[in-house]
N, C-alpha and C. Protein backbone atom coordinates (compact mmCIF):
# COMPACT_ATOMS: atom_id res chain seq x y z
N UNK A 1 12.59 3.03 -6.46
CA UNK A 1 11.50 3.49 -7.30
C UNK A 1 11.03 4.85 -6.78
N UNK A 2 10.81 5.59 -7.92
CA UNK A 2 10.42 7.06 -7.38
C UNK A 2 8.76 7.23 -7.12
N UNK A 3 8.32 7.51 -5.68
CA UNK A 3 6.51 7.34 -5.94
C UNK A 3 5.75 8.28 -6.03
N UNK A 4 6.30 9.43 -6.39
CA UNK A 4 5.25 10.21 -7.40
C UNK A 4 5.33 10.31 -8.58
N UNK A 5 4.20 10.83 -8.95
CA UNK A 5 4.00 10.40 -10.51
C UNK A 5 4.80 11.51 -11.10
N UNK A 6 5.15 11.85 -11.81
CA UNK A 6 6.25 12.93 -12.60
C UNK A 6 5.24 13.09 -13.54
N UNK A 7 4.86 14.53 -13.75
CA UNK A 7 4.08 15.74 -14.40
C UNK A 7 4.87 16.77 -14.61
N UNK A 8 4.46 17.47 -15.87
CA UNK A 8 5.81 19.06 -15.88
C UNK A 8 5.54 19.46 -14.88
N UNK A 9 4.70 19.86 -14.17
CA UNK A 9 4.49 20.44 -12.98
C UNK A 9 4.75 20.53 -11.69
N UNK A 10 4.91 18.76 -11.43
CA UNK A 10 4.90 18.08 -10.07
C UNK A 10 5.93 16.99 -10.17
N UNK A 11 7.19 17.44 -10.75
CA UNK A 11 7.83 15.94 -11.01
C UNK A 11 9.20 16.03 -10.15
N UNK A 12 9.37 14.80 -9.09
CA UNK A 12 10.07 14.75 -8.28
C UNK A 12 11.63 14.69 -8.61
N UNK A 13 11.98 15.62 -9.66
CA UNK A 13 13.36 15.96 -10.02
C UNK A 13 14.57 15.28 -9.04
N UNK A 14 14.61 16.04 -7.46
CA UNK A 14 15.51 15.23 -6.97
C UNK A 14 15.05 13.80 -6.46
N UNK A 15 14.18 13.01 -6.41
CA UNK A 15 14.03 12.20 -6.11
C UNK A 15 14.23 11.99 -4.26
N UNK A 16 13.28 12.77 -3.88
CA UNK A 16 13.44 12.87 -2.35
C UNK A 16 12.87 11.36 -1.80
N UNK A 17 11.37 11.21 -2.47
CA UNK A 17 10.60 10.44 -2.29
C UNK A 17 10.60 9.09 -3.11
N UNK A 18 11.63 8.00 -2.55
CA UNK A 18 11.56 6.74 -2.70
C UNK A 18 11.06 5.71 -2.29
N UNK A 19 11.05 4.80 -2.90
CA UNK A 19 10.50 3.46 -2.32
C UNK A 19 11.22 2.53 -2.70
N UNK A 20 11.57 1.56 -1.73
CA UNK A 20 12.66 0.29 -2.26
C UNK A 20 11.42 -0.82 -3.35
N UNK A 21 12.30 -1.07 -4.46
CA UNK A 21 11.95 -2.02 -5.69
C UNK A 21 11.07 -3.73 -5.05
N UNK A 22 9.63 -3.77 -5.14
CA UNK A 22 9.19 -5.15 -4.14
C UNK A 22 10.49 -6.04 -4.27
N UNK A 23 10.67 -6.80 -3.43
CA UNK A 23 11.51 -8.49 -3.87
C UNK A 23 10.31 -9.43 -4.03
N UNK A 24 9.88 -9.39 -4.79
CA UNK A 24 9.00 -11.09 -5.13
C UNK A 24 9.63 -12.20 -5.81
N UNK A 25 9.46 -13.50 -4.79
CA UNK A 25 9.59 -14.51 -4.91
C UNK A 25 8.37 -15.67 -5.38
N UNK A 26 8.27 -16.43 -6.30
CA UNK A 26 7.09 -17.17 -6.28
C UNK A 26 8.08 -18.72 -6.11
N UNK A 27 7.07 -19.36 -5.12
CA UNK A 27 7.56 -20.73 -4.23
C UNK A 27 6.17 -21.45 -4.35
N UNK A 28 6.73 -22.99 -4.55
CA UNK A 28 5.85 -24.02 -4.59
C UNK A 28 5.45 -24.54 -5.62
N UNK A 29 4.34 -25.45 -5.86
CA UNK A 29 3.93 -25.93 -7.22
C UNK A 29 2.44 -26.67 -6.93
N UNK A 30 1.80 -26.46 -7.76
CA UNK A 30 0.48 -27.11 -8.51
C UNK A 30 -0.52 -26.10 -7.55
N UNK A 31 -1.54 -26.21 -6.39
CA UNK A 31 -1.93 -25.84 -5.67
C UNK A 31 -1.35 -25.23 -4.62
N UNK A 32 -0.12 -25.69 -4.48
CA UNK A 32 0.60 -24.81 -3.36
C UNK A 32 1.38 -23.46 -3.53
N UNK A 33 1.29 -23.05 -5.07
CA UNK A 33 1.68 -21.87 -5.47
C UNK A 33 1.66 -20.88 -4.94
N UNK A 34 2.73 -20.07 -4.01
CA UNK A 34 2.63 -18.99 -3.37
C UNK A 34 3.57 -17.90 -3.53
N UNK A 35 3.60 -16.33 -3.65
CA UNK A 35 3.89 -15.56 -3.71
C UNK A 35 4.38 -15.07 -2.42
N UNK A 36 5.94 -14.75 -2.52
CA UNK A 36 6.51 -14.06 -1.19
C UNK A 36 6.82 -12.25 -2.05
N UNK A 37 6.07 -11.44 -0.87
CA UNK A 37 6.99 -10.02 -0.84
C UNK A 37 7.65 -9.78 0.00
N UNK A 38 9.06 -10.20 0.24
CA UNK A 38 10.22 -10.52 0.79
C UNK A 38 10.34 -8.96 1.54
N UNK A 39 9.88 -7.57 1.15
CA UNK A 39 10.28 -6.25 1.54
C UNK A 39 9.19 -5.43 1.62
N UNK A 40 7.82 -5.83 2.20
CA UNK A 40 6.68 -4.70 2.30
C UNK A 40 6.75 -4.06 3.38
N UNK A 41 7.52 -4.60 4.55
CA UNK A 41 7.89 -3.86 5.83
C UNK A 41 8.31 -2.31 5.20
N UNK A 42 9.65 -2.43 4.40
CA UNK A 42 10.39 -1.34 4.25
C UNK A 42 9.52 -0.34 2.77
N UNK A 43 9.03 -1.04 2.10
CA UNK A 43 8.17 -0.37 0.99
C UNK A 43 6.88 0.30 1.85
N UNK A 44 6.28 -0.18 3.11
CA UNK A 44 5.20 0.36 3.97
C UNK A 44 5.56 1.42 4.61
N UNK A 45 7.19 1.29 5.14
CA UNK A 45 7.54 2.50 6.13
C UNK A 45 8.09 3.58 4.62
N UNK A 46 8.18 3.86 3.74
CA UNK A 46 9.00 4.37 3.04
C UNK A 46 7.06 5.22 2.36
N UNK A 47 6.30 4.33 2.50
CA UNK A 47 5.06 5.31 2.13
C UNK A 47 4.35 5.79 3.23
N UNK A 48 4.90 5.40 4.47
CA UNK A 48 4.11 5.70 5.59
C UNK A 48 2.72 5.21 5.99
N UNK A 49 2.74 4.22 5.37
CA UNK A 49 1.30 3.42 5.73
C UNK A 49 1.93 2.06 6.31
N UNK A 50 0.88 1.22 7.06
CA UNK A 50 0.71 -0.27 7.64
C UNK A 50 1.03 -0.79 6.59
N UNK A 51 1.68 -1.82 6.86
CA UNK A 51 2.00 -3.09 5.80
C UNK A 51 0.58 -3.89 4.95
N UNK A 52 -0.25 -3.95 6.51
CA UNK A 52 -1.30 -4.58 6.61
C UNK A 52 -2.13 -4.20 5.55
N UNK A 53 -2.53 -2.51 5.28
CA UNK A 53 -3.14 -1.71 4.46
C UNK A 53 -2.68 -2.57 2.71
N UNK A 54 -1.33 -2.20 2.42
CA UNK A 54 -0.68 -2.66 1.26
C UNK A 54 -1.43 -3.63 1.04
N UNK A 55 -1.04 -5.07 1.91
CA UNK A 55 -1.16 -6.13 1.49
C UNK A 55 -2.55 -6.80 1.49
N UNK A 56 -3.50 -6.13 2.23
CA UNK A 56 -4.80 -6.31 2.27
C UNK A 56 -5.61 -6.06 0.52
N UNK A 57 -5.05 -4.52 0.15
CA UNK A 57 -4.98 -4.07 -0.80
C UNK A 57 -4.40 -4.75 -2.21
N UNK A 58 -3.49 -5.52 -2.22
CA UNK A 58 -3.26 -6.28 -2.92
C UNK A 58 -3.74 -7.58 -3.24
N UNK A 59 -3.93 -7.82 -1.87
CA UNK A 59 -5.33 -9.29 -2.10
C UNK A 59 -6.79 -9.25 -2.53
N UNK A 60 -7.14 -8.06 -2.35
CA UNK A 60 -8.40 -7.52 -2.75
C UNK A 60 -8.13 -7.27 -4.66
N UNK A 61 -7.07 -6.78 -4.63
CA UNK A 61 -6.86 -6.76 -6.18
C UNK A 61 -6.94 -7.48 -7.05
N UNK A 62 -5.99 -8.47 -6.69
CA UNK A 62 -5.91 -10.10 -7.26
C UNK A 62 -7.01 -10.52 -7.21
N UNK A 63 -7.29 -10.68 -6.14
CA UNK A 63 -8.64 -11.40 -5.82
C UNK A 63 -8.16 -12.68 -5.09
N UNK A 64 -7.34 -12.67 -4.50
CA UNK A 64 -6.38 -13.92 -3.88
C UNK A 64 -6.58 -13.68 -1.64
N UNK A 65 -6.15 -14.72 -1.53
CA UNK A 65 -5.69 -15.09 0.09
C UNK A 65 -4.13 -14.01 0.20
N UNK A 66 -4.28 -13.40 1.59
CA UNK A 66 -3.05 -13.53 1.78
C UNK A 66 -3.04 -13.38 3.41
N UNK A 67 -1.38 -13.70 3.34
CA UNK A 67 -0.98 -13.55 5.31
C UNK A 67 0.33 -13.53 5.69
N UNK A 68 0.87 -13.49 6.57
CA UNK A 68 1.99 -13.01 7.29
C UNK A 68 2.62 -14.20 7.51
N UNK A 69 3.97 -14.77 7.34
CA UNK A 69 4.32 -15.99 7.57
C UNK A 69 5.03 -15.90 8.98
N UNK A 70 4.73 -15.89 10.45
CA UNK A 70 5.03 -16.02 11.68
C UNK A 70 6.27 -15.36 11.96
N UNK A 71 7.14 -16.53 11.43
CA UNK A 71 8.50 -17.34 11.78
C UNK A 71 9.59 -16.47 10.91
N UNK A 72 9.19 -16.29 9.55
CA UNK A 72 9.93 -15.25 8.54
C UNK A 72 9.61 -13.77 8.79
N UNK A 73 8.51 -13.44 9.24
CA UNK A 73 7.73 -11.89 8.62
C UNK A 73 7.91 -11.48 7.65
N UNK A 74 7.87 -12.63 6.17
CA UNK A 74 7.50 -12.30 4.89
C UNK A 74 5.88 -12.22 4.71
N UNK A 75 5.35 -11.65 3.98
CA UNK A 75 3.99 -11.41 3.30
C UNK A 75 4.47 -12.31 2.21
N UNK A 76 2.28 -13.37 2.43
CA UNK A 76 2.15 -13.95 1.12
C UNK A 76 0.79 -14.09 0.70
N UNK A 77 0.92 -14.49 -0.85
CA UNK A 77 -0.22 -14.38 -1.49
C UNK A 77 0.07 -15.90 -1.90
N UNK A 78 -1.73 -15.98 -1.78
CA UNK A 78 -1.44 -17.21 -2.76
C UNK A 78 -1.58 -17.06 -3.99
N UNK A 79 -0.99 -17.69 -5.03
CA UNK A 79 -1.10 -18.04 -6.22
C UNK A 79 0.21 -17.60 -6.87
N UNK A 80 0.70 -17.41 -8.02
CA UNK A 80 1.86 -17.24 -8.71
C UNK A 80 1.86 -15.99 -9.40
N UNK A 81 2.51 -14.64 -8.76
CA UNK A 81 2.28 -13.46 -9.78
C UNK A 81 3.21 -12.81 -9.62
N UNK A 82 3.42 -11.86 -11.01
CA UNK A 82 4.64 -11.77 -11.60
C UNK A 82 5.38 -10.61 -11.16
N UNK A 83 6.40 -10.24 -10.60
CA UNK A 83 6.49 -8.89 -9.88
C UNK A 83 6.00 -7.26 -10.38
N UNK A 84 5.97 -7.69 -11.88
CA UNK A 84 5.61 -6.68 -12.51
C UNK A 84 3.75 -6.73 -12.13
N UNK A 85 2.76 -7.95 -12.02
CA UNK A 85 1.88 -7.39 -11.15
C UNK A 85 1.13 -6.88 -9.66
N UNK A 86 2.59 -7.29 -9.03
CA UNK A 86 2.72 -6.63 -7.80
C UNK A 86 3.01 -4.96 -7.65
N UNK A 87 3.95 -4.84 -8.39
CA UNK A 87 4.27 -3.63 -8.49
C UNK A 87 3.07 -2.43 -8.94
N UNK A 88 2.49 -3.11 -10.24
CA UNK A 88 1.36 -2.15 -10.29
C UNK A 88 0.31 -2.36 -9.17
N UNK A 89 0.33 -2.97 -8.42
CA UNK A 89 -0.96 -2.92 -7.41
C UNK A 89 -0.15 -2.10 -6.43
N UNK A 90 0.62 -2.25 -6.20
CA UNK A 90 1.55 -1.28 -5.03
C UNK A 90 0.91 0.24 -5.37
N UNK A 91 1.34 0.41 -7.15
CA UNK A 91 1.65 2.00 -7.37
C UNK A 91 -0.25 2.40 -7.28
N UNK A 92 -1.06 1.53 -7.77
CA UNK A 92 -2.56 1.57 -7.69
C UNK A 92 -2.56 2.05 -6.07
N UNK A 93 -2.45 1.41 -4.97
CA UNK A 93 -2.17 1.63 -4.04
C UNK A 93 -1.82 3.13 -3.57
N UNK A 94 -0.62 3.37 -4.02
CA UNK A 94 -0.14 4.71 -4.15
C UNK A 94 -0.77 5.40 -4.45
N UNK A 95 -1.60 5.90 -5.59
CA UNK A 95 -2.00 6.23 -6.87
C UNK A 95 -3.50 6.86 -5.51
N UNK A 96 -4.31 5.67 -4.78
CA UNK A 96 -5.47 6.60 -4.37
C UNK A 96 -5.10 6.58 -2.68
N UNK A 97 -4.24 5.73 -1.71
CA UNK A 97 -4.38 5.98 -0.82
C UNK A 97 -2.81 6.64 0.13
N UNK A 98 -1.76 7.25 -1.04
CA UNK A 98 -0.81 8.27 -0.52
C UNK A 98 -0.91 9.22 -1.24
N UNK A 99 -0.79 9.33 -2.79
CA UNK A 99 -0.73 10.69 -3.25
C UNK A 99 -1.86 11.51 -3.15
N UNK A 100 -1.55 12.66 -3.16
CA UNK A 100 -2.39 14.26 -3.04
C UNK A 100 -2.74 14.13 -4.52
N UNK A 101 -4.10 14.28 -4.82
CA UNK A 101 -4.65 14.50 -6.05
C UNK A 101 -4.09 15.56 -6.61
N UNK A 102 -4.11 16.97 -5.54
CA UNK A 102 -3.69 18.74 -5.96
C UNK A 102 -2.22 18.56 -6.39
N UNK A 103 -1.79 18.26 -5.65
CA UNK A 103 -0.19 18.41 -5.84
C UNK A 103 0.88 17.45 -6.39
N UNK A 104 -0.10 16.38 -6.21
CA UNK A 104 0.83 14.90 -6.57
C UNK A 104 2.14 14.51 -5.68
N UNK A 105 1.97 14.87 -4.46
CA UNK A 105 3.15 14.66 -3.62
C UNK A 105 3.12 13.55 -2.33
N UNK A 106 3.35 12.51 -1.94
CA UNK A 106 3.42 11.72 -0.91
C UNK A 106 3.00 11.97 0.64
N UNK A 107 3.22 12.96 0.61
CA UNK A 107 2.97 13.64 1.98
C UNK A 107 1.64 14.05 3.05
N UNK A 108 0.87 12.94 2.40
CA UNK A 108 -0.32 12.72 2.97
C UNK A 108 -0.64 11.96 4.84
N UNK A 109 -1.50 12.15 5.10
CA UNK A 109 -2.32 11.01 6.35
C UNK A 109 -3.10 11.34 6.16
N UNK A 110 -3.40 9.99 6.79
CA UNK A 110 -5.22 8.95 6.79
C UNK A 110 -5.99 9.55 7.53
N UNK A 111 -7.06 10.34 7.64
CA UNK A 111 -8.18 10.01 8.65
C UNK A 111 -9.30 9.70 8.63
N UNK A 112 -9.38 8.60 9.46
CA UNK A 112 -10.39 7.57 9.68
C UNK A 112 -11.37 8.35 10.65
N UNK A 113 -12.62 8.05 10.37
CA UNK A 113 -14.00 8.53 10.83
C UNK A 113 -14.69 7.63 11.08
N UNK A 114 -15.00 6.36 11.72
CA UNK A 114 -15.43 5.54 12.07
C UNK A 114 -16.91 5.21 12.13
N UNK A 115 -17.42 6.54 12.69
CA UNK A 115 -18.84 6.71 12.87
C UNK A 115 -19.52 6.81 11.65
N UNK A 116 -18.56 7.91 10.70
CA UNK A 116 -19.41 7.90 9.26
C UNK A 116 -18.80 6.79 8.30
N UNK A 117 -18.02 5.94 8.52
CA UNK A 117 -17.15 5.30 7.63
C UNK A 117 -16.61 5.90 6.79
N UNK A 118 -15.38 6.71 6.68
CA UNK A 118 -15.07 7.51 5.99
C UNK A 118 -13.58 7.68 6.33
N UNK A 119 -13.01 7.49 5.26
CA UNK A 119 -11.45 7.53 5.36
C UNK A 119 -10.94 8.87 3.87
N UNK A 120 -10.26 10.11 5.02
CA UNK A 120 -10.02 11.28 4.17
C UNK A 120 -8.21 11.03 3.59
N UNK A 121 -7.65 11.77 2.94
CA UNK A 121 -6.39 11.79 3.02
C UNK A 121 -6.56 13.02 3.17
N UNK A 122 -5.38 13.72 3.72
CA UNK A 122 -4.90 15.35 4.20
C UNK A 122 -3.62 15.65 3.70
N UNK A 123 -3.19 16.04 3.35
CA UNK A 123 -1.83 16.75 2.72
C UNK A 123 -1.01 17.01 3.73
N UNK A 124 -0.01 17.35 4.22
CA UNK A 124 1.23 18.40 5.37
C UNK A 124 1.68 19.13 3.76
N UNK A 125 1.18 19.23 2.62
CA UNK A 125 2.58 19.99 1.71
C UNK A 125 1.40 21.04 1.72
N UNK A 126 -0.35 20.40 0.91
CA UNK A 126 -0.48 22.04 0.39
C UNK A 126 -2.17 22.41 1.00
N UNK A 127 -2.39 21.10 2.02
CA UNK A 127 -3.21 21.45 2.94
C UNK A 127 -4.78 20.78 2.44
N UNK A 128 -4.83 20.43 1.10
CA UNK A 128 -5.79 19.92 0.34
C UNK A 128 -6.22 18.50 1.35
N UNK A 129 -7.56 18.33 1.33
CA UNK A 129 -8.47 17.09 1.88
C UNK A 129 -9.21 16.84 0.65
N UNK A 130 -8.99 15.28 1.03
CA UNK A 130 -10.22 14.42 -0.33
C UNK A 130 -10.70 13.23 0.58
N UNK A 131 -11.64 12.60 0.23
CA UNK A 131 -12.79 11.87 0.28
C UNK A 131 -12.13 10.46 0.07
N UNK A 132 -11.79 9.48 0.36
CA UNK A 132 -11.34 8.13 -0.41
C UNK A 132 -12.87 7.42 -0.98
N UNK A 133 -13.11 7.21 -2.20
CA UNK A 133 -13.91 6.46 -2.33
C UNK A 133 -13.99 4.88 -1.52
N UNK A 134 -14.68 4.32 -0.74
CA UNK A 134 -14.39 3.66 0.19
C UNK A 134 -14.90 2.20 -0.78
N UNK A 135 -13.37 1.11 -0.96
CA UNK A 135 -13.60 -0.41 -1.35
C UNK A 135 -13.51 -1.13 -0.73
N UNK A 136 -13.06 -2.34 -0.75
CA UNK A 136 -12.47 -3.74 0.64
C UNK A 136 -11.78 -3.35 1.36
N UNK A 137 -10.69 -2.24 0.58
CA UNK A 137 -9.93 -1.96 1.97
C UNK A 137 -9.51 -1.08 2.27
N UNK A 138 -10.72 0.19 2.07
CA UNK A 138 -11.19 1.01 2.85
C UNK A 138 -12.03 0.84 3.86
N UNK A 139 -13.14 -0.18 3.84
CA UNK A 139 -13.53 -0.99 4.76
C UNK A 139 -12.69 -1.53 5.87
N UNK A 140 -11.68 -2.16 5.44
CA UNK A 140 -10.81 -2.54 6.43
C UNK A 140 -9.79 -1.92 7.22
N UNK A 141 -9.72 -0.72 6.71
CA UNK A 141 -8.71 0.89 7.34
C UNK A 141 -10.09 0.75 8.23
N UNK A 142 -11.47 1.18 7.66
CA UNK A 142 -12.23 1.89 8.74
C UNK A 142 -12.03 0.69 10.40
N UNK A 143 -12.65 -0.08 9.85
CA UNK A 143 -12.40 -1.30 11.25
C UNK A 143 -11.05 -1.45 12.12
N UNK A 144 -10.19 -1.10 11.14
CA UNK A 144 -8.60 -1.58 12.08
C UNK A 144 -7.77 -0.32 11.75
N UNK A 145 -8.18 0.45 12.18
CA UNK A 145 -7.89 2.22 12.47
C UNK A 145 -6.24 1.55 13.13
N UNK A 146 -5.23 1.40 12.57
CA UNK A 146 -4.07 0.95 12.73
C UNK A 146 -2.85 2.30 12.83
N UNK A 147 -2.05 2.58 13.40
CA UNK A 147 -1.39 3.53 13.82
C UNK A 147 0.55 2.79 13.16
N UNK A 148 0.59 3.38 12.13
CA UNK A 148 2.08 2.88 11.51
C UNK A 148 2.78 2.29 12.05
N UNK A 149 2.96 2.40 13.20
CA UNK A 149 4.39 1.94 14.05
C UNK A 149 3.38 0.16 14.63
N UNK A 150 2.63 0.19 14.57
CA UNK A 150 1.57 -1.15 15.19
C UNK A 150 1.93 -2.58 14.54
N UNK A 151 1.63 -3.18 15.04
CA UNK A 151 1.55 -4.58 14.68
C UNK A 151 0.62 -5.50 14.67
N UNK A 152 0.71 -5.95 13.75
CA UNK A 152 -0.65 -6.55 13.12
C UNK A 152 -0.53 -8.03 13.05
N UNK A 153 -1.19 -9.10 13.09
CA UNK A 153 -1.50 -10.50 12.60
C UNK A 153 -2.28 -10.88 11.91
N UNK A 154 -2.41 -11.31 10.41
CA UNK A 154 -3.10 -11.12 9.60
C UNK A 154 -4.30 -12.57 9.78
């Protein structure tokens, strides 16, 4: 999947900037209905953010539980949803906490401000800073100021 948005302007012609397609699995039945994303490791390193961030972000969306299964290191949600609404919470995801508003390009980092609660994105392409409007899990970037390569237990 290509993760910028394509504009006449800003549209990632060669396709530098990919992201592998989620694998969702939905497992179980009645109450035990659960959602596996079989590949947020590699969809996290491919946007350069924590897994943790994503998937926090996606539970806040839904409005659902989620957590790390030990033994697999699959990510899950509970309840039954359809990859096509995973995917848009991914690109929502995308959409305010990797792309550059100016330029529309991936090539952003986070910085976290702790003291003011305040999480900026910064550009490396065209140098532009913005403000994240801060939700659940911007809240939760501010608290667990997490460094990409880290590991997390949900």
């Amino acid at each position: 999947m290509n993760i910028s948005r394509s504009s006449e302007l800003n549209c990632d012609e060669f396709y530098r900037y990919q992201m592998p397609t989620p694998k969702v699995v939905n497992q179980g039945s009645g109450n035990g209905v659960e959602t596996y994303i079989n590949n947020l490791d590699d969809i996290a390193q491919s946007l350069k953010r924590p897994s943790i961030y994503i998937i926090k972000y996606i539970g806040n969306t839904l409005g659902t539980n989620m957590r790390k299964d030990k033994h697999t290191n699959k990510y899950i949600i509970n309840g039954r949803y359809a990859s096509t609404q995973i995917i848009e919470c991914i690109q929502k995801f995308i959409d305010v906490y990797v792309l550059c508003t100016t330029c529309g390009l991936p090539e952003t980092d986070l910085k976290i401000k702790q003291r003011k609660e305040k999480v900026s994105k910064i550009c490396n392409s065209c140098g532009s800073k913005e403000d994240i409007v801060i939700d659940k899990t911007g809240n939760f970037i501010i608290k667990n100021n997490i460094k990409q390569s880290s590991t997390v237990i949900l």
